[in-house]
Structures are given as structure tokens and as C-alpha cells.
N, C-alpha and C. Protein backbone atom coordinates (compact mmCIF):
# COMPACT_ATOMS: atom_id res chain seq x y z
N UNK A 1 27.78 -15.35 -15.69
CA UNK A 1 27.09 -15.85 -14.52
C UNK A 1 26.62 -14.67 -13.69
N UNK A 2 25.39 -14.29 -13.41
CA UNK A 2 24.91 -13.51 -12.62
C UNK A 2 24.55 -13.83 -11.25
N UNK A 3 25.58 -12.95 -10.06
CA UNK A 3 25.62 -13.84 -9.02
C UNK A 3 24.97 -12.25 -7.85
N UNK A 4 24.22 -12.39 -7.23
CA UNK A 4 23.41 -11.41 -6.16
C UNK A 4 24.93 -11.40 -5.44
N UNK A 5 24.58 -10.03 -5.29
CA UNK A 5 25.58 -9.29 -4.48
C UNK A 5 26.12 -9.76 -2.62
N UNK A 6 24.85 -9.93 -2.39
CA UNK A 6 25.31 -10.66 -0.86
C UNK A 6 25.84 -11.95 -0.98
N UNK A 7 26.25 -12.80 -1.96
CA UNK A 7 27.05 -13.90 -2.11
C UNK A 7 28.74 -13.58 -1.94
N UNK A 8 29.17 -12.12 -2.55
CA UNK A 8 30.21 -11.56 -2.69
C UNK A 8 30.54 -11.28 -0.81
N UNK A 9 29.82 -10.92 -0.27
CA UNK A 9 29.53 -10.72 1.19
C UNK A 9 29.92 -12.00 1.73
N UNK A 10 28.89 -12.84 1.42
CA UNK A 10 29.15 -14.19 1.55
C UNK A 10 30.02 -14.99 1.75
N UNK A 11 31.11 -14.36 0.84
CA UNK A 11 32.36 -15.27 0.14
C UNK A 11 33.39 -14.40 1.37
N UNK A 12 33.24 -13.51 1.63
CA UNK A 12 34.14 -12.37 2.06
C UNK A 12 34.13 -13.26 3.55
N UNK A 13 32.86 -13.47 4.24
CA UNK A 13 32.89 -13.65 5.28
C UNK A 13 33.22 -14.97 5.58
N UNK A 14 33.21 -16.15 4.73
CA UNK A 14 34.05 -17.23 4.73
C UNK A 14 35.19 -17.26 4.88
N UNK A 15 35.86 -16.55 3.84
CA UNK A 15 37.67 -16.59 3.83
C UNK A 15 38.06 -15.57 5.03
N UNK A 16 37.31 -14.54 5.68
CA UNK A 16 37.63 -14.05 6.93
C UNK A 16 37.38 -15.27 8.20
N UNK A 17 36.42 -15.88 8.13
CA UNK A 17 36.33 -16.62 9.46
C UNK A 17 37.26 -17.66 9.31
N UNK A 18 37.59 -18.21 8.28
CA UNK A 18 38.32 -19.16 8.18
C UNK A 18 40.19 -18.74 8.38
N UNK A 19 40.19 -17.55 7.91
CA UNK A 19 41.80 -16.77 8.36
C UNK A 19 41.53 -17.22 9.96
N UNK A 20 40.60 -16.45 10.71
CA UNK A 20 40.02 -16.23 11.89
C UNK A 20 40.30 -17.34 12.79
N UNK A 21 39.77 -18.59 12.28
CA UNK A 21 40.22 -20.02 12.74
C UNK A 21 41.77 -20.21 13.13
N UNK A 22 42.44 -19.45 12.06
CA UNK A 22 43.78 -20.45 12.38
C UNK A 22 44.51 -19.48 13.92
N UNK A 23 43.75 -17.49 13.42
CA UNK A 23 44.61 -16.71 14.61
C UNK A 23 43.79 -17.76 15.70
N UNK A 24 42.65 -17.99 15.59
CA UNK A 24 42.21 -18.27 17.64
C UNK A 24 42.74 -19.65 17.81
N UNK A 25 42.94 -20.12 17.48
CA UNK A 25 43.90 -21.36 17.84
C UNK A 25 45.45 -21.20 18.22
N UNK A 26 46.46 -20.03 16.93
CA UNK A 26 47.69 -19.47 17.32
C UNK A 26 47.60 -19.11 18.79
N UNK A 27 46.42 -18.08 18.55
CA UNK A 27 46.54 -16.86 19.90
C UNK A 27 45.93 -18.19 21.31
N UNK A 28 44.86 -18.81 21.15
CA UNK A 28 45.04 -20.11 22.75
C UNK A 28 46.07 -20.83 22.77
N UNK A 29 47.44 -20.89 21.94
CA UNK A 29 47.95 -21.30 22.50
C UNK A 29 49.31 -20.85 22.75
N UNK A 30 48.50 -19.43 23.50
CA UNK A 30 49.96 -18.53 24.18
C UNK A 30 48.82 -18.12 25.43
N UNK A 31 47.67 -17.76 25.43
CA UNK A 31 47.04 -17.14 26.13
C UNK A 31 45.38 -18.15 26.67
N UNK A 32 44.95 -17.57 27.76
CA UNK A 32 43.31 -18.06 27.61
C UNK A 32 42.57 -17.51 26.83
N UNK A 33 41.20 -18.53 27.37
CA UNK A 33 40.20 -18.03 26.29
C UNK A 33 39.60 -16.82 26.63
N UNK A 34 39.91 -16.27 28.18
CA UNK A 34 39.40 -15.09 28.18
C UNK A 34 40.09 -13.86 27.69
N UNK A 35 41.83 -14.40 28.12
CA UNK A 35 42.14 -13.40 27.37
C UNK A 35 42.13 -12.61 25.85
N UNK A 36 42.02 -14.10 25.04
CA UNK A 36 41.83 -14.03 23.45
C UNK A 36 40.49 -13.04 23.68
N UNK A 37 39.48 -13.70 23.68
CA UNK A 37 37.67 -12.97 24.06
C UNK A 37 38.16 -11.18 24.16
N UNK A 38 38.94 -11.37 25.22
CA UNK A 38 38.88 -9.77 25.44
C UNK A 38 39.85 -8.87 24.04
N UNK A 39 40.48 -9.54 23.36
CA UNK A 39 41.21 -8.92 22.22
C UNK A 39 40.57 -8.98 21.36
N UNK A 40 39.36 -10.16 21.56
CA UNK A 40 38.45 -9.87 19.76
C UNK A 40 37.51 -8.85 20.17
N UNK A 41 37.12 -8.75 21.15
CA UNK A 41 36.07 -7.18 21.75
C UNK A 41 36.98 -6.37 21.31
N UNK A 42 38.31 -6.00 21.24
CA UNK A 42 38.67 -4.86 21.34
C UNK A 42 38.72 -4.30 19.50
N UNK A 43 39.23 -5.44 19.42
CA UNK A 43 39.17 -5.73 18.16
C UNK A 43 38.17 -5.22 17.20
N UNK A 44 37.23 -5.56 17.76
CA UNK A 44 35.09 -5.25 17.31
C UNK A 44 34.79 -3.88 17.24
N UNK A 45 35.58 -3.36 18.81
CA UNK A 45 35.31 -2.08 19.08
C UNK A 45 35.89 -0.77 18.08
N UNK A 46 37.43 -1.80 17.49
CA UNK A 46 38.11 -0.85 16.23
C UNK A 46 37.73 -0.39 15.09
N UNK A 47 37.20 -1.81 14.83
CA UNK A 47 36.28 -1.80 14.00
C UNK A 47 35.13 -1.56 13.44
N UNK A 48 34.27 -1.10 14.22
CA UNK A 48 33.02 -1.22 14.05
C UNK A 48 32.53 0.10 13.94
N UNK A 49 33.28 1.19 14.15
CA UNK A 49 32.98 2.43 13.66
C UNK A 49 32.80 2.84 11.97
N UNK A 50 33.66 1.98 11.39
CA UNK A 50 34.13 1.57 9.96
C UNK A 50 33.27 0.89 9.37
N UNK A 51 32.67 0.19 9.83
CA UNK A 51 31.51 -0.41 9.28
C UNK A 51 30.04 -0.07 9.71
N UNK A 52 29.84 0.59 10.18
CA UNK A 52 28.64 1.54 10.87
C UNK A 52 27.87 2.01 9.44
N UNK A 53 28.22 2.17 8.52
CA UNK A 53 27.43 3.32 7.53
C UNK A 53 26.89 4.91 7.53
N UNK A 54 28.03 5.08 8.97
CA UNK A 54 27.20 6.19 9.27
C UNK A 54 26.49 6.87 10.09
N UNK A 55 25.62 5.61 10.15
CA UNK A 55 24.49 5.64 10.95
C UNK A 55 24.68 5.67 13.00
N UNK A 56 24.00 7.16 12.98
CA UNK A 56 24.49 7.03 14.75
C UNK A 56 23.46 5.55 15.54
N UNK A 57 24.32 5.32 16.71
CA UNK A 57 24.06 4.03 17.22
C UNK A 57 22.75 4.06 18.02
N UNK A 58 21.86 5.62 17.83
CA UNK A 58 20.56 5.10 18.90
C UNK A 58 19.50 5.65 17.80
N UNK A 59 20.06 5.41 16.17
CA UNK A 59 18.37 6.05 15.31
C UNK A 59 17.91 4.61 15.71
N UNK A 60 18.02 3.58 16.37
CA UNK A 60 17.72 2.29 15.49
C UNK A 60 16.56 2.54 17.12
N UNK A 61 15.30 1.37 16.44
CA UNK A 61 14.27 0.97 17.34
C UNK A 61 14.95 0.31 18.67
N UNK A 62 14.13 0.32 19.51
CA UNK A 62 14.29 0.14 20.68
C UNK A 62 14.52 -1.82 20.51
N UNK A 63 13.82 -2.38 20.16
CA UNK A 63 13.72 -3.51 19.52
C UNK A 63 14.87 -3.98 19.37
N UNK A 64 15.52 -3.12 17.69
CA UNK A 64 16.24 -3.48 17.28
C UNK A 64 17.89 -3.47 17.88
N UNK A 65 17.87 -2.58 18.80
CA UNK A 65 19.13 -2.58 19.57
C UNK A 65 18.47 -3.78 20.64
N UNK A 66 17.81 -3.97 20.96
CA UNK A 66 17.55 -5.39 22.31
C UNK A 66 18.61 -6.52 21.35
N UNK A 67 17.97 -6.82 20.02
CA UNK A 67 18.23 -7.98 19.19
C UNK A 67 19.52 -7.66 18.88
N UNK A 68 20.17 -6.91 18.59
CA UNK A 68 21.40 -6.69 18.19
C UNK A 68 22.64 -6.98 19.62
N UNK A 69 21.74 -6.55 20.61
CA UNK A 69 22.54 -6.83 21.80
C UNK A 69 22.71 -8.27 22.20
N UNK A 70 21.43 -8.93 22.00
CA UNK A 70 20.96 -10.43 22.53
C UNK A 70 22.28 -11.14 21.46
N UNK A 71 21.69 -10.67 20.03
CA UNK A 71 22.91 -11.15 19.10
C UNK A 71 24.12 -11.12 19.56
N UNK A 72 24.77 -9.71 20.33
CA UNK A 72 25.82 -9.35 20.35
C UNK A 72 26.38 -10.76 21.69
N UNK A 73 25.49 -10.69 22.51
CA UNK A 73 25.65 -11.65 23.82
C UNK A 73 25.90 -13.02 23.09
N UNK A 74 25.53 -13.38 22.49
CA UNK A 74 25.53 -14.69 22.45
C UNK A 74 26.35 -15.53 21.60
N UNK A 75 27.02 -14.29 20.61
CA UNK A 75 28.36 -14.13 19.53
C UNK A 75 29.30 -14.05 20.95
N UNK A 76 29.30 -13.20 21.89
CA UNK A 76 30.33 -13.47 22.99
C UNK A 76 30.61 -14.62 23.59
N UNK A 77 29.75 -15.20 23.98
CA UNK A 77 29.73 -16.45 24.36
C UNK A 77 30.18 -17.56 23.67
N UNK A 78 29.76 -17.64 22.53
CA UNK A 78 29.96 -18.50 21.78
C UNK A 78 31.54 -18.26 21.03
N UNK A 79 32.05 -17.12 21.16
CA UNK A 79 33.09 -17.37 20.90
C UNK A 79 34.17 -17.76 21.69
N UNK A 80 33.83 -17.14 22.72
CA UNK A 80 34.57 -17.90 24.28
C UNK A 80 34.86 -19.28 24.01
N UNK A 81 33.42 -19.71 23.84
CA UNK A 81 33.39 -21.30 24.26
C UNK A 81 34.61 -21.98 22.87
N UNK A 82 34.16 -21.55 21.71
CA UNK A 82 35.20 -21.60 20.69
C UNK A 82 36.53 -21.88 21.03
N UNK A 83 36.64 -20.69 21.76
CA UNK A 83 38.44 -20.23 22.14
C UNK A 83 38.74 -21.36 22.96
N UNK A 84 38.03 -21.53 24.12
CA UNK A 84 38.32 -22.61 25.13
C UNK A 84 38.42 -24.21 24.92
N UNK A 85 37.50 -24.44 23.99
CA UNK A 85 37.31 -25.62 23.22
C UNK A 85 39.12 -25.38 22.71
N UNK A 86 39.76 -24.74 21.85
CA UNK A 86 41.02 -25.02 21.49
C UNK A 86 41.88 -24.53 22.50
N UNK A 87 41.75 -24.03 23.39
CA UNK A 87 42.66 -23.73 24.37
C UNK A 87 42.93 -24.93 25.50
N UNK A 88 41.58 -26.14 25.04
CA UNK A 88 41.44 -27.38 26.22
C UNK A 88 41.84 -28.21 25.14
N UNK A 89 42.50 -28.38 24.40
CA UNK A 89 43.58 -29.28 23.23
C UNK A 89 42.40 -29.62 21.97
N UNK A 90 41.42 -28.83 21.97
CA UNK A 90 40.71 -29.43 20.45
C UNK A 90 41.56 -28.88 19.51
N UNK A 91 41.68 -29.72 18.40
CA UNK A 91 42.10 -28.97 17.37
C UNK A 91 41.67 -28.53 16.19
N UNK A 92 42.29 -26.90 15.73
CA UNK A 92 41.31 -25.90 14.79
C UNK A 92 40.87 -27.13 13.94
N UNK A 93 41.39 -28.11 13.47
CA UNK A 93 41.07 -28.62 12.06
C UNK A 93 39.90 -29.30 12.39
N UNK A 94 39.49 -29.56 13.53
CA UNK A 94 38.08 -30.49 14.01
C UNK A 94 37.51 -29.30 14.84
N UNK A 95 37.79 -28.64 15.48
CA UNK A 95 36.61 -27.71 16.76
C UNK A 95 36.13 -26.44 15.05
N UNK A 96 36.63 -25.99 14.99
CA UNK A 96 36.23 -24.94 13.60
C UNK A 96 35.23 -25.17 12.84
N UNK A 97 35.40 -26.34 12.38
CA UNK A 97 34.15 -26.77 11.33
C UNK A 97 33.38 -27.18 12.01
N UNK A 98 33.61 -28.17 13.22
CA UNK A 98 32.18 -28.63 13.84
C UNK A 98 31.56 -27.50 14.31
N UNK A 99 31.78 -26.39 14.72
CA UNK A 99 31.31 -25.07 15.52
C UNK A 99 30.77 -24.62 14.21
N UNK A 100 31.26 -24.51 13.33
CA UNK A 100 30.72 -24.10 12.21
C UNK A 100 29.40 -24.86 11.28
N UNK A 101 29.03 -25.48 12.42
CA UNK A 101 27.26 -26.21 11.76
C UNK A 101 26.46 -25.36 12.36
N UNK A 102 26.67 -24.15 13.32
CA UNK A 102 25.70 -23.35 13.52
C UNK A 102 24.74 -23.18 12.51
N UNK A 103 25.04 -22.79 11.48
CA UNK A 103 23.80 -22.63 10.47
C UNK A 103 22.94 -23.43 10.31
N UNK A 104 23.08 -24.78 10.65
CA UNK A 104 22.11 -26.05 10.89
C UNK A 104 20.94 -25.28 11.36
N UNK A 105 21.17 -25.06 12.73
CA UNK A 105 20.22 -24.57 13.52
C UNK A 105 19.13 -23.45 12.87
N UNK A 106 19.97 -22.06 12.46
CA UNK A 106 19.28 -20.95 11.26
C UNK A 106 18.53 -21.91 10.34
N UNK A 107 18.66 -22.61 10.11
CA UNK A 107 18.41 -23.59 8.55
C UNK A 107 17.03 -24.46 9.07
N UNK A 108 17.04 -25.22 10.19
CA UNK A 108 16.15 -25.79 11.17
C UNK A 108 14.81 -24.69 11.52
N UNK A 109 15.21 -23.15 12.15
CA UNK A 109 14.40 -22.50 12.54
C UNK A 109 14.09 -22.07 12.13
N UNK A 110 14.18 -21.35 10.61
CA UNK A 110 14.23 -20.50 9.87
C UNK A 110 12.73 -20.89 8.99
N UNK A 111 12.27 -21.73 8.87
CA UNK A 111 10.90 -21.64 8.47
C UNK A 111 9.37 -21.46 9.24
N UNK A 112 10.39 -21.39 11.12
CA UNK A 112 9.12 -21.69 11.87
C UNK A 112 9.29 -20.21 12.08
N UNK A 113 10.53 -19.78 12.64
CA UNK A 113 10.72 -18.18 13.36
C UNK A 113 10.64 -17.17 12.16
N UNK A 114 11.28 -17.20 11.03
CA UNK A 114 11.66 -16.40 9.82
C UNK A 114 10.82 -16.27 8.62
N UNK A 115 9.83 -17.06 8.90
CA UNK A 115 8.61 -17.42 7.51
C UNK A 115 9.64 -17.88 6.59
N UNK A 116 10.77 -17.94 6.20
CA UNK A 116 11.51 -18.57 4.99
C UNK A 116 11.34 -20.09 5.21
N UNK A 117 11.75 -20.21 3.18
CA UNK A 117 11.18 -21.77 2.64
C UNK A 117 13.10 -22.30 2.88
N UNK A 118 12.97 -23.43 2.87
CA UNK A 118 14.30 -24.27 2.57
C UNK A 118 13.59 -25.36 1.37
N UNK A 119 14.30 -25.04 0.34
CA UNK A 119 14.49 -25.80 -0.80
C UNK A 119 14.70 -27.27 -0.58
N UNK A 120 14.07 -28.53 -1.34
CA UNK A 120 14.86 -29.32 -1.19
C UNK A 120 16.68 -30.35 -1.30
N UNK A 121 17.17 -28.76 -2.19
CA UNK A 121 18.17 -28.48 -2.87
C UNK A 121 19.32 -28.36 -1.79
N UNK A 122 18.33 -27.01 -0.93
CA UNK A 122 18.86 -26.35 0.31
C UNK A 122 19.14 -27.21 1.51
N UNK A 123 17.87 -28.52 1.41
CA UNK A 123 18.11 -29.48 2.59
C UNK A 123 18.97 -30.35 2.46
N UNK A 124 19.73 -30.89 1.33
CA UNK A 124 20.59 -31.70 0.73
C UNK A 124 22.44 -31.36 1.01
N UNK A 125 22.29 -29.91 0.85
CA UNK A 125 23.17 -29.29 0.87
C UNK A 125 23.88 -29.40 2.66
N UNK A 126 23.01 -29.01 3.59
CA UNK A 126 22.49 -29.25 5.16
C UNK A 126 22.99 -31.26 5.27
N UNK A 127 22.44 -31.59 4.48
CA UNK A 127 23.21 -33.32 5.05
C UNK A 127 24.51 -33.14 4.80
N UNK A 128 24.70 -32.80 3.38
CA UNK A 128 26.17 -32.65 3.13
C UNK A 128 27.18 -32.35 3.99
N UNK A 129 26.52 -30.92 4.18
CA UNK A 129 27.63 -30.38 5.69
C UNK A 129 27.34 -31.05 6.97
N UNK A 130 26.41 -31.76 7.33
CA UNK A 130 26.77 -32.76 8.39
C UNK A 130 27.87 -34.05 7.40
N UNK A 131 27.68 -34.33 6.94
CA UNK A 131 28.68 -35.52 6.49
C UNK A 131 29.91 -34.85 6.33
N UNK A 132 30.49 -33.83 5.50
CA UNK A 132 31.76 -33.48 5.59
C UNK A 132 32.15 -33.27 7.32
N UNK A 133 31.57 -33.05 8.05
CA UNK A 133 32.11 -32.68 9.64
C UNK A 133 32.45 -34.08 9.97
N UNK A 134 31.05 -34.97 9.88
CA UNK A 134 31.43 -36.21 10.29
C UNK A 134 33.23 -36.67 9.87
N UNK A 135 33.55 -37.02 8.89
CA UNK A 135 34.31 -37.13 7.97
C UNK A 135 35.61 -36.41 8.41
N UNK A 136 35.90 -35.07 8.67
CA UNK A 136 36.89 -33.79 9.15
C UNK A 136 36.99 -35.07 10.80
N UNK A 137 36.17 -35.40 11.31
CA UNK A 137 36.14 -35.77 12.64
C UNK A 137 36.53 -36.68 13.30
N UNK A 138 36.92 -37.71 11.94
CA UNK A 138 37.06 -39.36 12.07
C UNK A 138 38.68 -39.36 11.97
């Protein structure tokens, strides 16, 4: 089976967010959501030298650090809201996956903002994961 390399990426970043799920639920329920927020920044900050490639943090376009920041803002936020959502009694086994239809949206915009096609394969797949949430929810 010949499988493109960013699937391996792919796979990596599943079984990490999903570990990820069970700490931010452990950790809200000893602490807030701001406090959690401020340990995954720090967290980011450990990290992220390590995954850099190298590359110092101002070759990049002016652009591209705006978008990386806007990105960076709105990964903050959204994980907040995450944390708080289980820190206000949701639980990981329902707030996780439903938070996790973000890609809906990528999947939605992604042919108007991104020039990319969605398959009808690809759109099938998109009901699916609304029906398994439904389903996780009931």
C-alpha cells in the first residue's frame, strides 16, 4: 500500500490530540481554563524550538507571520473555550469530538478561499462525521 507521507503526519496528529483530550479534561478538573491555557502556551513555547527546522523566526514574509499569528490567536481561543466547555461539566467523551468538526468548516471553505476540489467521496466522508458526533451525543 503506498500511502503519502503527510498521512503518517496525519495519523501522528490524531493519536496526539486525542492523548490531548483526556490531559485537558484531567487537568479542568483540578484547575481553570485559564489556568490549563496558560500551561499549554508554556508548553508550545518548549516546544516549538524543536520543531522550528531551523529556520530563524523573522526569514518568513511579513504576511506570513500576520497568518501564523491570526492562526496562532485563534488556536488560543479556541482552546480556552475547549478547556472551559469541560471545566463547566461537559464531558471529554461529547465536548472533544463535537469541537473536533472544526474541519467541517476547512472542508466548507476550502473550495471558495483555497481553490481546492472536495471529492464526492470527500463529501460523504463530512456527513459521516456529522453522524458519528450526532450519535457520541445522544
Amino acid at each position: 500500500m503506498d500511502v503519502a507521507p503527510w498521512f503518517w503526519l496525519a495519523v501522528a496528529a490524531l493519536v496526539l490530540w486525542g492523548i490531548e483530550g483526556v490531559f485537558y479534561k484531567l487537568s479542568t478538573n483540578h484547575v481553570s481554563a485559564e489556568s490549563a491555557l496558560i500551561w499549554l502556551m508554556v508548553a508550545f513555547f518548549l516546544v516549538s524550538p524543536f520543531l522550528s527546522g531551523g529556520s530563524t523566526l523573522f526569514s518568513y514574509s511579513r504576511t506570513s507571520l500576520f497568518l501564523g499569528l491570526l492562526a496562532g490567536l485563534l488556536n488560543a481561543v479556541a482552546s480556552w473555550a475547549l478547556l472551559a466547555a469541560m471545566r463547566h461539566g461537559g464531558k471529554a467523551s461529547i465536548v472533544v469530538p463535537f469541537t473536533s468538526l472544526y474541519p467541517l468548516i476547512v472542508t466548507v471553505a476550502a473550495p471558495f478561499v483555497l481553490n481546492e476540489s472536495i471529492t464526492p467521496l470527500q463529501g460523504g466522508g463530512v456527513i459521516c462525521a456529522l453522524v458519528a458526533v450526532l450519535l457520541l451525543s445522544s
